[in-house]
N, C-alpha and C. Protein backbone atom coordinates (compact mmCIF):
# COMPACT_ATOMS: atom_id res chain seq x y z
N UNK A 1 66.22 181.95 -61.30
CA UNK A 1 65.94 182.24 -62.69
C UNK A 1 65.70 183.76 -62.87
N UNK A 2 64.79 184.23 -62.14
CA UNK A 2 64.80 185.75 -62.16
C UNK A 2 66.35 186.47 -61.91
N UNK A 3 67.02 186.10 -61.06
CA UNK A 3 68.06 187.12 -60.78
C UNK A 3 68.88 186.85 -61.85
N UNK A 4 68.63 185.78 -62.65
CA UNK A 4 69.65 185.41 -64.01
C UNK A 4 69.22 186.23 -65.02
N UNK A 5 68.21 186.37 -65.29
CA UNK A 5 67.36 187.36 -66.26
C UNK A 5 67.54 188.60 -65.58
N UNK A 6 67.58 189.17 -64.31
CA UNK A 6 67.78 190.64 -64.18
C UNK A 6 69.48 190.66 -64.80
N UNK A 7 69.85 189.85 -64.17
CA UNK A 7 71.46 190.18 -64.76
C UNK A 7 71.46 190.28 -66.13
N UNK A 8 71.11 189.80 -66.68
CA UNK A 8 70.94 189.97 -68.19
C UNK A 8 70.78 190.49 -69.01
N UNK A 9 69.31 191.29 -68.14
CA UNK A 9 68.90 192.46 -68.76
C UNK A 9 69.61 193.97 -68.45
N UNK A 10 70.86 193.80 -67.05
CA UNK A 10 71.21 194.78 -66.98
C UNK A 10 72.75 194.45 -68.07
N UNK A 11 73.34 193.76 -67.87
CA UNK A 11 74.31 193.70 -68.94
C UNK A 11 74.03 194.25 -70.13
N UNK A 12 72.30 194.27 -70.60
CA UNK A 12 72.54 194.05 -71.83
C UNK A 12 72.02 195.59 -71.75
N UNK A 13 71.46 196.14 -70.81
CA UNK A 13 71.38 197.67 -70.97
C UNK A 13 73.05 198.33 -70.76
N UNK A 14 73.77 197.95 -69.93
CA UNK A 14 74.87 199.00 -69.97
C UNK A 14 75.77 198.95 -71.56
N UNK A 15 75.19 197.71 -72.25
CA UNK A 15 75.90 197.59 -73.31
C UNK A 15 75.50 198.86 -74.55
N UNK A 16 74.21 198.63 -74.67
CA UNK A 16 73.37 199.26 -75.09
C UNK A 16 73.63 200.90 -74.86
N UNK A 17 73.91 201.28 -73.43
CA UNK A 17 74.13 202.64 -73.09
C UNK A 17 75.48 203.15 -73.55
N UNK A 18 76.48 202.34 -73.24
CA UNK A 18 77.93 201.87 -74.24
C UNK A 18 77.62 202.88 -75.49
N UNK A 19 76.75 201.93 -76.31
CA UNK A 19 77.10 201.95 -77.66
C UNK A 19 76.08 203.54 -77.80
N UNK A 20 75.54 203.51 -77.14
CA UNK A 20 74.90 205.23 -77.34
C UNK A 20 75.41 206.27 -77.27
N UNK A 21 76.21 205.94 -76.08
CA UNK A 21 77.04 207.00 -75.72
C UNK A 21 78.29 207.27 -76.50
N UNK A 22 78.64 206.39 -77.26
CA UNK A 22 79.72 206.47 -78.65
C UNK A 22 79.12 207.02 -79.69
N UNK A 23 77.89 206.76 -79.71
CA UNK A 23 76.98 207.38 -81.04
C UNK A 23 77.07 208.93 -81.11
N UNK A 24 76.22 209.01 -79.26
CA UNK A 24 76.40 210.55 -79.20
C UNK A 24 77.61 211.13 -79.39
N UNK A 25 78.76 211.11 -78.73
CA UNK A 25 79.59 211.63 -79.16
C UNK A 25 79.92 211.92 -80.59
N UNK A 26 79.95 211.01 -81.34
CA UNK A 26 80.35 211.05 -82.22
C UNK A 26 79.10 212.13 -83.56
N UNK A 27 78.24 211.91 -82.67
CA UNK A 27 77.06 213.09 -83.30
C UNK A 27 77.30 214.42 -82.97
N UNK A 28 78.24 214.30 -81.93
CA UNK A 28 78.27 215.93 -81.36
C UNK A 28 79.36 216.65 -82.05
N UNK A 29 80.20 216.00 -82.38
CA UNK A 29 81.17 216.06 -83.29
C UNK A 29 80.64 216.52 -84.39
N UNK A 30 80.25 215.99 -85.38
CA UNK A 30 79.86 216.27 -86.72
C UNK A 30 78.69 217.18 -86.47
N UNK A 31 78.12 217.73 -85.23
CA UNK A 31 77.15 218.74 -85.23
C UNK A 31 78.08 220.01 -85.05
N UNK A 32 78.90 219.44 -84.35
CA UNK A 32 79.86 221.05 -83.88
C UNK A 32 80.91 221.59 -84.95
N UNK A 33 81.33 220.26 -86.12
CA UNK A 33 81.76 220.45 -87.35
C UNK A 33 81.07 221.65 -88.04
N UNK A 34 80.60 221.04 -88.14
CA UNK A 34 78.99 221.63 -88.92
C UNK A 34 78.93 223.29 -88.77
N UNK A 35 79.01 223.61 -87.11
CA UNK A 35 78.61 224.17 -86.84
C UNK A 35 79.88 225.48 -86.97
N UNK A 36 80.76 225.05 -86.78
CA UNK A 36 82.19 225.46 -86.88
C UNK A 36 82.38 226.20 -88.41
N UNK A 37 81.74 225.09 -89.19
CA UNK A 37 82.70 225.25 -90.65
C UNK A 37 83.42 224.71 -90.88
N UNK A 38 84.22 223.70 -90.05
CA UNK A 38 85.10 223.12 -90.23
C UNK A 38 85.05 221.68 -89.56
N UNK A 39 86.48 220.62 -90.45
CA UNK A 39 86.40 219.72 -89.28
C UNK A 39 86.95 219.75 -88.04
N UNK A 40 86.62 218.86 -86.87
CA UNK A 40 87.52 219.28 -85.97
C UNK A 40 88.49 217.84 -85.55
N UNK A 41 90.01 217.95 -85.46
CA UNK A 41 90.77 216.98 -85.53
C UNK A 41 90.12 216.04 -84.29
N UNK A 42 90.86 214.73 -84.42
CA UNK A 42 90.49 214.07 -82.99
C UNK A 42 91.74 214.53 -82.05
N UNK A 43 91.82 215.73 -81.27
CA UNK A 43 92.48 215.98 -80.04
C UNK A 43 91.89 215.97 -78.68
N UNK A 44 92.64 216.44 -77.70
CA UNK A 44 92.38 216.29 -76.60
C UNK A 44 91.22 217.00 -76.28
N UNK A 45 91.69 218.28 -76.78
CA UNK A 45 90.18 219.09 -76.57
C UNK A 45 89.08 218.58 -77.04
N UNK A 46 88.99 218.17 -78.07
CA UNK A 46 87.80 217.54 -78.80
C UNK A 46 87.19 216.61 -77.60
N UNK A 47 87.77 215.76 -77.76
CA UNK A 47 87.56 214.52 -76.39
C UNK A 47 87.40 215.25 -74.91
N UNK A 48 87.54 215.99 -74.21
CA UNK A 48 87.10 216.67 -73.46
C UNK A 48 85.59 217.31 -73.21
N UNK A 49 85.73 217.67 -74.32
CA UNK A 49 84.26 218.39 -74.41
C UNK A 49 83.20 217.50 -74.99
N UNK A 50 83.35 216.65 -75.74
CA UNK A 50 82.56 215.32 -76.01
C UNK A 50 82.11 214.55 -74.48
N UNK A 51 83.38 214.24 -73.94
CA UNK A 51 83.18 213.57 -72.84
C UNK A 51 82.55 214.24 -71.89
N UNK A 52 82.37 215.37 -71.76
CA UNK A 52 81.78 216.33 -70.60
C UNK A 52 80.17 216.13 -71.27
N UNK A 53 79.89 216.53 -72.47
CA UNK A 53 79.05 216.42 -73.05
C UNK A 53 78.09 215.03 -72.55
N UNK A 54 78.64 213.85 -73.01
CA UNK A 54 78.24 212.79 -72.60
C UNK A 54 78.32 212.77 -70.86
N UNK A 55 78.88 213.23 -70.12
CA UNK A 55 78.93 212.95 -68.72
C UNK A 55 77.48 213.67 -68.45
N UNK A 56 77.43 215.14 -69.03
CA UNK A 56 76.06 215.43 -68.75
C UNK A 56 74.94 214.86 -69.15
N UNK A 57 75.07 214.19 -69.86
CA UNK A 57 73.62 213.87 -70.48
C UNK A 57 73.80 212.51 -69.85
N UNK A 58 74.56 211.85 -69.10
CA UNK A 58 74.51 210.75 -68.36
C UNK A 58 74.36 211.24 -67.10
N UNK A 59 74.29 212.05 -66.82
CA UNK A 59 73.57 213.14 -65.29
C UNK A 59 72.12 213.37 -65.52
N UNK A 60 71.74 213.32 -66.74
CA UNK A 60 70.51 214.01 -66.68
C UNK A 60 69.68 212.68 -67.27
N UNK A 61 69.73 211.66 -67.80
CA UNK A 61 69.39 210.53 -67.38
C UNK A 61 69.26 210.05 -66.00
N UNK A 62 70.50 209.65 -65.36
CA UNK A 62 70.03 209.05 -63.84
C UNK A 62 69.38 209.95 -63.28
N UNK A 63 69.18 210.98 -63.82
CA UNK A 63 68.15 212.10 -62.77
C UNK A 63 66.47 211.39 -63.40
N UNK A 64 66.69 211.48 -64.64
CA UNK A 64 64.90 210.84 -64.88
C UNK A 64 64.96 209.70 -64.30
N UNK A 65 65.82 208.71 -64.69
CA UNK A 65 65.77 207.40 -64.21
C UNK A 65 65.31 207.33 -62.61
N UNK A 66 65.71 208.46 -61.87
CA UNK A 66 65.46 207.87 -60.36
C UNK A 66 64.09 208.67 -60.12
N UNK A 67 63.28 209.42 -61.21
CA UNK A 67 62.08 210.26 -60.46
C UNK A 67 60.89 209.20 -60.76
């Protein structure tokens, strides 16, 4: 019963981290709009630097997570 409930609860966190990590991006976007002056199309570059964005801040999570 426990290892059914840990599974559970981790499913339901990576889901959760999922949907954050779409949020953020998509916040970083309309901050860097913003920040720009302009919009910025959905290209490759865009998605690059979003995704790096999010890779770091998913680095700097498992870093708290493991202290």
């Amino acid at each position: 019963m426990t290892r059914a409930a840990e599974a559970a609860i981790e499913r339901d966190r990576a889901q959760v981290i999922g949907q954050l990590t779409t949020q953020v991006g998509e916040l970083a976007v309309q901050i860097a709009s913003r920040v720009v002056g302009e919009a910025l199309s959905d290209d490759a570059r865009v998605r690059a630097t979003v995704e790096s964005f999010i890779a770091d801040l998913e680095s700097m999570a498992q870093k708290q997570g493991s202290n």
